[in-house]
C-alpha atoms as a PDB file:
ATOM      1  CA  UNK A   1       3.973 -23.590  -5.116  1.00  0.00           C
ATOM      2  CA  UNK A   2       0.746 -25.899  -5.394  1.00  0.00           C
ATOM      3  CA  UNK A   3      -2.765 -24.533  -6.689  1.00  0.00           C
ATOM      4  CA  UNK A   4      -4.158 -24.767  -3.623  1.00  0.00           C
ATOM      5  CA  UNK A   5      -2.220 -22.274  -2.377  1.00  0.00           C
ATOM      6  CA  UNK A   6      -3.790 -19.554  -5.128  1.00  0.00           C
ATOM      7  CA  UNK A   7      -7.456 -20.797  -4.080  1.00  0.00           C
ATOM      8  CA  UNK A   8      -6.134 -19.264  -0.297  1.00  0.00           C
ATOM      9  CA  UNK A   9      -4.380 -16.245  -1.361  1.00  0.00           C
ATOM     10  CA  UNK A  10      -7.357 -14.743  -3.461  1.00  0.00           C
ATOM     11  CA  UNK A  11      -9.866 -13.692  -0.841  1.00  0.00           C
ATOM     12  CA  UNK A  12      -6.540 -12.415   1.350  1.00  0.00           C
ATOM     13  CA  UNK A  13      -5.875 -10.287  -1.919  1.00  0.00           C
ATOM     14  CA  UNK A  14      -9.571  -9.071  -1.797  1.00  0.00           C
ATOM     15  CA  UNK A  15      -9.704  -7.908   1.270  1.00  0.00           C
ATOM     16  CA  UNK A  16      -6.053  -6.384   0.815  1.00  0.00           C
ATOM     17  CA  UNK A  17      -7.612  -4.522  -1.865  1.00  0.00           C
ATOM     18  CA  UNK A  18     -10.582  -3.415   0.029  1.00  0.00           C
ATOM     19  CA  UNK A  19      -8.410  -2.239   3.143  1.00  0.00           C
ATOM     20  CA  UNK A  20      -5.595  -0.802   0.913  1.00  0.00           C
ATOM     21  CA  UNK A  21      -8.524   1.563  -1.146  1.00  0.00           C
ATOM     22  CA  UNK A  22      -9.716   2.705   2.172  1.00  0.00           C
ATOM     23  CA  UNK A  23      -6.937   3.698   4.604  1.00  0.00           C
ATOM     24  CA  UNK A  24      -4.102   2.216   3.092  1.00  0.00           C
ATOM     25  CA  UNK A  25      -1.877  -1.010   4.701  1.00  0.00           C
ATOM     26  CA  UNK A  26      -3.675  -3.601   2.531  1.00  0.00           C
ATOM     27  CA  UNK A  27       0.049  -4.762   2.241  1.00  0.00           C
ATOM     28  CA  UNK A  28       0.205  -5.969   5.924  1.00  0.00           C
ATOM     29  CA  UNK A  29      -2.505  -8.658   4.579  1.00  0.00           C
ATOM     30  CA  UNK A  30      -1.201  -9.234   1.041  1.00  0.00           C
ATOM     31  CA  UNK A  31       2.354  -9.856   2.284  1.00  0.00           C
ATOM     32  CA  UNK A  32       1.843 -12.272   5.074  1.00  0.00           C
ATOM     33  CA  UNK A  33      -0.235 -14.389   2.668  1.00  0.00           C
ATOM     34  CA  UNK A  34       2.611 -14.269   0.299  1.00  0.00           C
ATOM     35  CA  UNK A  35       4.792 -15.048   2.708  1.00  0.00           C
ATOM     36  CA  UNK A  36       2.529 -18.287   4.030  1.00  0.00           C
ATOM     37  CA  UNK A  37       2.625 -19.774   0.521  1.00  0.00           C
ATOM     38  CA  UNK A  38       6.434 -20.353   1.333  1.00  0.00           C
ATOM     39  CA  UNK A  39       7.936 -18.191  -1.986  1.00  0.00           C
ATOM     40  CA  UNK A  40      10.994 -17.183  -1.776  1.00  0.00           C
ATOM     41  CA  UNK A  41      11.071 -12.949  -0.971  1.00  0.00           C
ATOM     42  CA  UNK A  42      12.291 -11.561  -3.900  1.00  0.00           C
ATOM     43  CA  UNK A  43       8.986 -13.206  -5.252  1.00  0.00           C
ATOM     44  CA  UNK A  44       6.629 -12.085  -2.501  1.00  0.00           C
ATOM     45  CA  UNK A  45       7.791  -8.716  -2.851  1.00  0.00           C
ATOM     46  CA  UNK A  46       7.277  -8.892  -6.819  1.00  0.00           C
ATOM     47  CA  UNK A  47       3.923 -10.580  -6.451  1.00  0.00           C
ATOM     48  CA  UNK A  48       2.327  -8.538  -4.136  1.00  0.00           C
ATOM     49  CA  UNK A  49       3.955  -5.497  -5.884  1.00  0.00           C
ATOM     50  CA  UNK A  50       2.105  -6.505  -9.103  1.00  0.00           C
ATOM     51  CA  UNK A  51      -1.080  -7.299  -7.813  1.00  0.00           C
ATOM     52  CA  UNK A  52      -1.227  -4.638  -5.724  1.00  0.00           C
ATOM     53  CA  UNK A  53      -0.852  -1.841  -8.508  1.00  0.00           C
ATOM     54  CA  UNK A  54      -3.385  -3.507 -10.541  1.00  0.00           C
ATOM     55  CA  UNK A  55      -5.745  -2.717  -7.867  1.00  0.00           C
ATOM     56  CA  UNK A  56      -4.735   0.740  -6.575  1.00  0.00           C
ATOM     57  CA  UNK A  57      -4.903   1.722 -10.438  1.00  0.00           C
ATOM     58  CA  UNK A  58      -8.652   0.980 -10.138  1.00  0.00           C
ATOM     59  CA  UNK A  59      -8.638   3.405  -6.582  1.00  0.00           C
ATOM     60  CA  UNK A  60      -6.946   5.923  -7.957  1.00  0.00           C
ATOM     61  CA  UNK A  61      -9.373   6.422 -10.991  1.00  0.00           C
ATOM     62  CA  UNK A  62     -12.122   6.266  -8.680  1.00  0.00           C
ATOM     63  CA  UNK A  63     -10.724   8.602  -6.341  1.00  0.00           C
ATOM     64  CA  UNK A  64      -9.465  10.990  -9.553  1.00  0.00           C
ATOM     65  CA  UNK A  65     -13.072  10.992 -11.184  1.00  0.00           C
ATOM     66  CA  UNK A  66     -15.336  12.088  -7.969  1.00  0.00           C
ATOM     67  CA  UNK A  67     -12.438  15.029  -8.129  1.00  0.00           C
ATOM     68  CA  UNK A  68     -11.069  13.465  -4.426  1.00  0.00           C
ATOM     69  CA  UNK A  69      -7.347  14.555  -4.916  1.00  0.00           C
ATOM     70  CA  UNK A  70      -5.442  17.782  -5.534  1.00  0.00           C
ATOM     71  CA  UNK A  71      -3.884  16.929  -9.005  1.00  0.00           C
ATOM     72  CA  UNK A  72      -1.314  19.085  -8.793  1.00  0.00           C
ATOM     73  CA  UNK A  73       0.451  18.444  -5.216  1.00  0.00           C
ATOM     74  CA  UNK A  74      -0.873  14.672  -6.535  1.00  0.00           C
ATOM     75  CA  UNK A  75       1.603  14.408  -9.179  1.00  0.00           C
ATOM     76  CA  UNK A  76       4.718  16.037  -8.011  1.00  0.00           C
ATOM     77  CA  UNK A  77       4.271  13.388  -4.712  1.00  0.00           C
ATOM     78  CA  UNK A  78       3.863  10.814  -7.099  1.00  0.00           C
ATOM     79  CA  UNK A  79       7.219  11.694  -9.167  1.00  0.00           C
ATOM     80  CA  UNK A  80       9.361  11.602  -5.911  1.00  0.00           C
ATOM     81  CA  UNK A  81       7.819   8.470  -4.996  1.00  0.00           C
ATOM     82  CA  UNK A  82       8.575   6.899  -8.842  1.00  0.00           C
ATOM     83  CA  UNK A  83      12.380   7.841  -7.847  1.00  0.00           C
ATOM     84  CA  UNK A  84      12.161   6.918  -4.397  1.00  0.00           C
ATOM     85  CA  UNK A  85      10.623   3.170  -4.909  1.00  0.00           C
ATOM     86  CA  UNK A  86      12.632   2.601  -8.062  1.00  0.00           C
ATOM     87  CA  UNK A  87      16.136   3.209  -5.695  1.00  0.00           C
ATOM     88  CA  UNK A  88      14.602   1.168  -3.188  1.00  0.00           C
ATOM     89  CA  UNK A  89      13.818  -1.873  -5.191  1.00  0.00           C
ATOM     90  CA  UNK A  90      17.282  -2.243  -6.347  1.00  0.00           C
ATOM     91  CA  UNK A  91      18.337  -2.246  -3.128  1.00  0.00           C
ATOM     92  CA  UNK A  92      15.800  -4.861  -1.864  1.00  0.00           C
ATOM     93  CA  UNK A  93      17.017  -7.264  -4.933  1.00  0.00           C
ATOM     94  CA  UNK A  94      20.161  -6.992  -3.189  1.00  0.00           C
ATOM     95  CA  UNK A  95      19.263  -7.861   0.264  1.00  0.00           C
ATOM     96  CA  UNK A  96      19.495 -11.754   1.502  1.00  0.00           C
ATOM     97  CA  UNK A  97      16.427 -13.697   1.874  1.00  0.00           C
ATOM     98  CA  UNK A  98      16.503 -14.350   5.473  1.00  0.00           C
ATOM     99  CA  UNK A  99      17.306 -11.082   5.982  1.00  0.00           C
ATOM    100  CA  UNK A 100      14.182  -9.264   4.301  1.00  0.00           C
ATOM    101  CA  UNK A 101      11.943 -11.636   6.360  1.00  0.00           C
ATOM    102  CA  UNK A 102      12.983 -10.192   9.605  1.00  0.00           C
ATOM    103  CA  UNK A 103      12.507  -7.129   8.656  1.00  0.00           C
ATOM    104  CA  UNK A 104       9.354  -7.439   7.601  1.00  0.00           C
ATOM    105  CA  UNK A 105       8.592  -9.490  11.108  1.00  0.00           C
ATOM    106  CA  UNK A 106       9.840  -6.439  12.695  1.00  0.00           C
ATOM    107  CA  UNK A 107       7.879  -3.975  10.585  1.00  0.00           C
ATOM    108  CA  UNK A 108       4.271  -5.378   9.587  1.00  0.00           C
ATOM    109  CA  UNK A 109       3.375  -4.864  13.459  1.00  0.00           C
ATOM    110  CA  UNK A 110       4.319  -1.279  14.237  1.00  0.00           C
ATOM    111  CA  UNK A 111       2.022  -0.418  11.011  1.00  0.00           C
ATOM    112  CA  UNK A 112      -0.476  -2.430  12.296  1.00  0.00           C
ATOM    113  CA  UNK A 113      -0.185  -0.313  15.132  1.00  0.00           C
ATOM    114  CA  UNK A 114      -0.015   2.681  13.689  1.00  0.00           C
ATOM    115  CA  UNK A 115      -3.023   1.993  11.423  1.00  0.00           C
ATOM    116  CA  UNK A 116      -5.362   0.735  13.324  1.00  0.00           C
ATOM    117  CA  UNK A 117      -5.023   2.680  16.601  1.00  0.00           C
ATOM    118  CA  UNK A 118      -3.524   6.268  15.559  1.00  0.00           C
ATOM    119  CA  UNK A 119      -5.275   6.810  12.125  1.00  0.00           C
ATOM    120  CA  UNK A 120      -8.608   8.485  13.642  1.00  0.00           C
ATOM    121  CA  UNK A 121      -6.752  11.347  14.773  1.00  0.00           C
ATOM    122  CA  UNK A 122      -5.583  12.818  11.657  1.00  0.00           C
ATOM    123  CA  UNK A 123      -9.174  14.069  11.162  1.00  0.00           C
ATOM    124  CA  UNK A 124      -7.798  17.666   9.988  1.00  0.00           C
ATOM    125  CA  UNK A 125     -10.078  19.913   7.851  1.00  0.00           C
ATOM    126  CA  UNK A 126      -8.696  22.080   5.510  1.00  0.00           C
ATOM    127  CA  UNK A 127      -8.922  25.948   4.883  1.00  0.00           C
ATOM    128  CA  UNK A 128      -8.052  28.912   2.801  1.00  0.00           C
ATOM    129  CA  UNK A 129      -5.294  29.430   4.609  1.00  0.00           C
ATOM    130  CA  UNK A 130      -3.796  26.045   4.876  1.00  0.00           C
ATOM    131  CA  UNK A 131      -4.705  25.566   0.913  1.00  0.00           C
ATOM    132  CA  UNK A 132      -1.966  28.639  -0.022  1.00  0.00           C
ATOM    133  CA  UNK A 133       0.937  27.202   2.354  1.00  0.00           C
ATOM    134  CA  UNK A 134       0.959  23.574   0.329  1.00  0.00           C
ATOM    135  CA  UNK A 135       4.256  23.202  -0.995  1.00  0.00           C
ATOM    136  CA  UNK A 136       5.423  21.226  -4.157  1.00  0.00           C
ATOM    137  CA  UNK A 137       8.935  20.871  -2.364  1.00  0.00           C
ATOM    138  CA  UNK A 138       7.377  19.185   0.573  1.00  0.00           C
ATOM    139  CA  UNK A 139       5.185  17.168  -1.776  1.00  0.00           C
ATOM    140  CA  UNK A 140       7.657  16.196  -3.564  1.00  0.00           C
ATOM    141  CA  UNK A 141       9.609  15.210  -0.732  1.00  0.00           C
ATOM    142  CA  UNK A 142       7.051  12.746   1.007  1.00  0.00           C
ATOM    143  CA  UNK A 143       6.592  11.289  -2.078  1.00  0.00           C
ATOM    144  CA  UNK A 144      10.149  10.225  -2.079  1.00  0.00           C
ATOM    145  CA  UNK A 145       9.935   9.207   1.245  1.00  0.00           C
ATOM    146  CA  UNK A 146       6.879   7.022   1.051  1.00  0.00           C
ATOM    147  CA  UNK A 147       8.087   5.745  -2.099  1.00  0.00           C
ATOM    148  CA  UNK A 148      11.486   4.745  -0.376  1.00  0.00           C
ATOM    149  CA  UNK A 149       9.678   3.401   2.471  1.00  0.00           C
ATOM    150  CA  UNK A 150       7.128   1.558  -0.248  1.00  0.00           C
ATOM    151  CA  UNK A 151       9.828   0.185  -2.086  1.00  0.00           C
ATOM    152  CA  UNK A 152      11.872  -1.151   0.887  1.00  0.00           C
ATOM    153  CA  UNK A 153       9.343  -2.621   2.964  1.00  0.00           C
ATOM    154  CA  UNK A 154       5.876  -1.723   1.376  1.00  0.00           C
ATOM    155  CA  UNK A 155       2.819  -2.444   4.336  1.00  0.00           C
ATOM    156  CA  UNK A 156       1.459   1.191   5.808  1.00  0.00           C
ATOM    157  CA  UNK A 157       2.419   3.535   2.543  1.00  0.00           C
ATOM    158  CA  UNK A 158      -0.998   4.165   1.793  1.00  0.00           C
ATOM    159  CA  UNK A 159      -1.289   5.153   5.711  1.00  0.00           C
ATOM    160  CA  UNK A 160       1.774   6.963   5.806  1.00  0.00           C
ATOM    161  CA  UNK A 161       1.437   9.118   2.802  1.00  0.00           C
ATOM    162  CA  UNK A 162      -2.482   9.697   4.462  1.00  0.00           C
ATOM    163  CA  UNK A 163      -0.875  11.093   7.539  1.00  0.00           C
ATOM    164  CA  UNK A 164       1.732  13.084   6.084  1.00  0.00           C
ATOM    165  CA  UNK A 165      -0.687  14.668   3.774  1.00  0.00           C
ATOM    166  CA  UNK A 166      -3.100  15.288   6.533  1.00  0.00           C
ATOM    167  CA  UNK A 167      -0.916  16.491   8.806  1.00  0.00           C
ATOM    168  CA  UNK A 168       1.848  18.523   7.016  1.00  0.00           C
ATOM    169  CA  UNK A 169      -0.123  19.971   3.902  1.00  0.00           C
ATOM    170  CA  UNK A 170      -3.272  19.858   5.863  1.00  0.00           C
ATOM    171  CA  UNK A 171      -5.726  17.995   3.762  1.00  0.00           C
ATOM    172  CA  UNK A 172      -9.311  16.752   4.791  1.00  0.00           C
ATOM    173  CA  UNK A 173      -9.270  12.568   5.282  1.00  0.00           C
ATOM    174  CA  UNK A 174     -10.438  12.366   1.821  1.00  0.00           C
ATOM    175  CA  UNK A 175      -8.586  14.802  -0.294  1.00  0.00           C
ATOM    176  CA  UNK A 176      -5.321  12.924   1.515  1.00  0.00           C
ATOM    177  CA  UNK A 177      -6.279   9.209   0.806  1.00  0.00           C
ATOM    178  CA  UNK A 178      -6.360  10.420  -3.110  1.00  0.00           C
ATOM    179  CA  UNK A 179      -3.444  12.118  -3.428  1.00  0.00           C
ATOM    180  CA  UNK A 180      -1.713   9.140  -1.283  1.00  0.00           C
ATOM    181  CA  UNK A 181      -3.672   6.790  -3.693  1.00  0.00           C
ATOM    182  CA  UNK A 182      -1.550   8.634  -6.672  1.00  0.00           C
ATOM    183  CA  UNK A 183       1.811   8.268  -4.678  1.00  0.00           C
ATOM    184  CA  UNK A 184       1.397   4.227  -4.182  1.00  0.00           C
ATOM    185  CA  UNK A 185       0.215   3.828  -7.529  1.00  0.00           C
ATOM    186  CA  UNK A 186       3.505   5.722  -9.034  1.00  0.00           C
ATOM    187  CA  UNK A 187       5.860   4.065  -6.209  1.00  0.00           C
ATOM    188  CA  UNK A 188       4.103   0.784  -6.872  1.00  0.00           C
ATOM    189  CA  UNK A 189       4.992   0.719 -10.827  1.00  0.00           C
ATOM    190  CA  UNK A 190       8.393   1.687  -9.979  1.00  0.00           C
ATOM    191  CA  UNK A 191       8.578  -1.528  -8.121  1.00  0.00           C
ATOM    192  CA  UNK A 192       7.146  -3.308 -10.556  1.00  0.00           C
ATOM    193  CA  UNK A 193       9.477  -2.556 -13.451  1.00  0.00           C
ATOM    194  CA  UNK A 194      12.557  -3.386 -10.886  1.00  0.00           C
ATOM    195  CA  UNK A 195      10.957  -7.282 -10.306  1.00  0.00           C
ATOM    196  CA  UNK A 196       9.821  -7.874 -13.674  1.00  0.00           C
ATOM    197  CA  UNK A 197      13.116  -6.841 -15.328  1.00  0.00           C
ATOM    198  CA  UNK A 198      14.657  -9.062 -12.418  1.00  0.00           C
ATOM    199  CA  UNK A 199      12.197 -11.841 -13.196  1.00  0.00           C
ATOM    200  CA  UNK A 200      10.532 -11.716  -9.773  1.00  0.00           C
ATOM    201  CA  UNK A 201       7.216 -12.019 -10.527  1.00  0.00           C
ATOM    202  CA  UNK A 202       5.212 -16.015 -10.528  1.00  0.00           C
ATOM    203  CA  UNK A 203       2.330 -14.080 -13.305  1.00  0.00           C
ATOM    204  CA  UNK A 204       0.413 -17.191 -12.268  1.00  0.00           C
ATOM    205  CA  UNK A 205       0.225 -16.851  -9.469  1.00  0.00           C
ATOM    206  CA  UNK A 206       0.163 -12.804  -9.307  1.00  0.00           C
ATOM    207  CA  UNK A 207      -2.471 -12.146 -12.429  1.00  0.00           C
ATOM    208  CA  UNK A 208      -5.653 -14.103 -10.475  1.00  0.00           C
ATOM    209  CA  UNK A 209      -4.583 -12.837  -7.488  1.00  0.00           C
ATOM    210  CA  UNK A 210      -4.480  -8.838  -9.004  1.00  0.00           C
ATOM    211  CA  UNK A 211      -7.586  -9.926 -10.565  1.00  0.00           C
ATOM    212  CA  UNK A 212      -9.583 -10.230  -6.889  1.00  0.00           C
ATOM    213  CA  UNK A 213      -7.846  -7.117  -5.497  1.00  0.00           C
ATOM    214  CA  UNK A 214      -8.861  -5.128  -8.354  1.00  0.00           C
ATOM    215  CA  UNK A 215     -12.491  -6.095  -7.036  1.00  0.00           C
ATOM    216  CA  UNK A 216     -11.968  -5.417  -3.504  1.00  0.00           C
ATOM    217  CA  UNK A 217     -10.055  -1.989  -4.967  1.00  0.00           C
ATOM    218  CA  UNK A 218     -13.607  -1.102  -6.651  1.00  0.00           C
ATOM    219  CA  UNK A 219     -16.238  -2.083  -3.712  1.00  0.00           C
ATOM    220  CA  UNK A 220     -13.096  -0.195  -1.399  1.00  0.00           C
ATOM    221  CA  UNK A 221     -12.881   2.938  -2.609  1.00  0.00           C
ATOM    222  CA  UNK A 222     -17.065   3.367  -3.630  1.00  0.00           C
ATOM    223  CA  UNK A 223     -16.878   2.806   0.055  1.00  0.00           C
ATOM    224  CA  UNK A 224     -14.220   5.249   1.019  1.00  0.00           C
ATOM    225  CA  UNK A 225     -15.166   8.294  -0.949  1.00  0.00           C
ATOM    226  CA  UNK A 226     -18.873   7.958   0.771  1.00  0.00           C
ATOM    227  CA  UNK A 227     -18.091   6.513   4.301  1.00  0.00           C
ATOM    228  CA  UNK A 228     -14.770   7.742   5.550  1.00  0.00           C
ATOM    229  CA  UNK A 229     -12.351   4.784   6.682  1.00  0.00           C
ATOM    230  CA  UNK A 230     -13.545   3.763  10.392  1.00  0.00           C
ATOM    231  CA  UNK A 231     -15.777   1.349   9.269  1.00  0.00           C
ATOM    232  CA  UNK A 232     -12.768  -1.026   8.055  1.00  0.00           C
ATOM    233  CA  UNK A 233     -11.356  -1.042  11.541  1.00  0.00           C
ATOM    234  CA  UNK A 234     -12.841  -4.481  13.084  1.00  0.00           C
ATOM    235  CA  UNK A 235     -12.029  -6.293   9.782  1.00  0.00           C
ATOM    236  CA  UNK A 236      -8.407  -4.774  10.009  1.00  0.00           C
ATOM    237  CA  UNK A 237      -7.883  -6.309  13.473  1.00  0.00           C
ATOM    238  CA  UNK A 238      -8.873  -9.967  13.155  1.00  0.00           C
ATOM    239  CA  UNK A 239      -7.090 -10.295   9.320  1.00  0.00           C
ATOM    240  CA  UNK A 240      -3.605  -9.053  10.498  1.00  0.00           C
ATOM    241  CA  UNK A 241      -3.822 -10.856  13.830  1.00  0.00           C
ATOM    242  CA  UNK A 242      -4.836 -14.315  12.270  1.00  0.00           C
ATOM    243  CA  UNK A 243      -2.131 -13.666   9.315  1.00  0.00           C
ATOM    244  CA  UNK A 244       0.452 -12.109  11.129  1.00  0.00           C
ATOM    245  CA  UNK A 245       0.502 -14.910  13.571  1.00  0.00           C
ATOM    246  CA  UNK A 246       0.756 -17.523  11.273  1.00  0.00           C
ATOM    247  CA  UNK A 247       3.820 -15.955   9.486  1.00  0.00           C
ATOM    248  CA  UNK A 248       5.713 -15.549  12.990  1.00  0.00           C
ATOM    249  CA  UNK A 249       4.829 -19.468  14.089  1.00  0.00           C
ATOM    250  CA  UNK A 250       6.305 -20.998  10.686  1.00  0.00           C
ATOM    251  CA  UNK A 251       9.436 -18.843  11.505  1.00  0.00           C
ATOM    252  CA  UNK A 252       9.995 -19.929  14.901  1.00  0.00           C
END
């Protein structure tokens, strides 16, 4: 690990930030540009874990004080994602190397799908009627869910908990990117604990680079809770093309 290598990964963690406090899947640019650095996975994974929460702590106050998230639902997501991510992250500090690399090669482009072509129809409004059928048992159970899938991959939760809260408890776009802001955050400290305790974390690395997500968090989500999330579409496309290609190339 050089310096020069932190002077590149701190405008990929901006924009991670900015994308992540949006629609989610800031992970699928944060993680490639771990990955490029050369670390070793257990590190990327701790890294991008840490300065990731730093900046969806920032979103989630946002989204928390303009009153964008149903508290209640919010919280009983966010303790099944706590469990889900903390189970997961053992299990990742278990897996080989090699091993989590292709699965991430295999993963980081079906959520690029899945964010940037299938996320503008989940454009559900909510009603009276849909407001009295939310459940804290389903709630509770995507949060687990997303936190699993957080913990044992990471890219898309943001999107994924979105969807699911937008499509099964029938939330409006913005209601369902703050309660999904609430799950990372909890499924993202979870994760954090596991690869500190482990000692996967380079802090010098991982400290400047929460530092700049934290700001692209806080322009993000000012954006988010005014504009909606297609804006951040064009950006999306050339950042995970350019960075996902470079990660497949030094692995062929």
């Amino acid at each position: 690990m050089e310096l020069t290598h932190l002077f590149l990964l701190c405008p990929f963690m901006f924009l991670a930030g900015f994308v992540d406090s949006v629609a989610g899947g800031g992970g699928l640019i944060s993680i490639p540009a771990y990955m490029a650095t050369g670390m070793p996975m257990h590190f990327v994974y701790g890294c991008n874990k840490f300065s990731n929460s730093c900046g969806t702590t920032l979103a989630t106050v946002k989204y928390f004080k303009e009153g964008a998230l149903d508290l209640k639902v919010a919280v009983v997501s966010a303790i099944g994602a706590f469990i889900g991510a903390g189970i997961a992250t053992k299990i990742v500090l278990l897996l080989d190397n090699d091993l989590l690399k292709k699965m991430l090669i295999i993963i980081l482009p079906i959520m690029a799908f899945i964010i940037l072509f299938r996320l503008n129809k989940i454009e559900i409004k909510d009603s009276e009627d849909t407001q009295k059928k939310k459940s804290s048992f389903l709630a509770l159970l995507i949060g687990f869910i997303c936190g699993g899938y957080d913990g044992l991959f990471g890219p898309g939760t943001g999107t994924i908990a979105i969807m699911a809260f937008a499509l099964i408890l029938k939330y409006e776009i913005t209601t369902a990117s703050g309660n999904a802001k609430l799950l990372n955050l909890m499924s993202n400290y979870a994760s954090v604990i596991g690869y500190f305790i482990s000692g996967s974390i380079y802090f010098q690395f991982a400290i400047p680079c929460a530092i700049f997500n934290i700001a692209g968090s806080y322009i993000g989500s000012s954006l988010a809770i005014k504009n909606g999330i297609k804006f951040i579409r064009p950006m999306m496309v050339v950042v995970v093309v350019l960075l996902l290609g470079k990660t497949i190339l030094e692995m062929i």
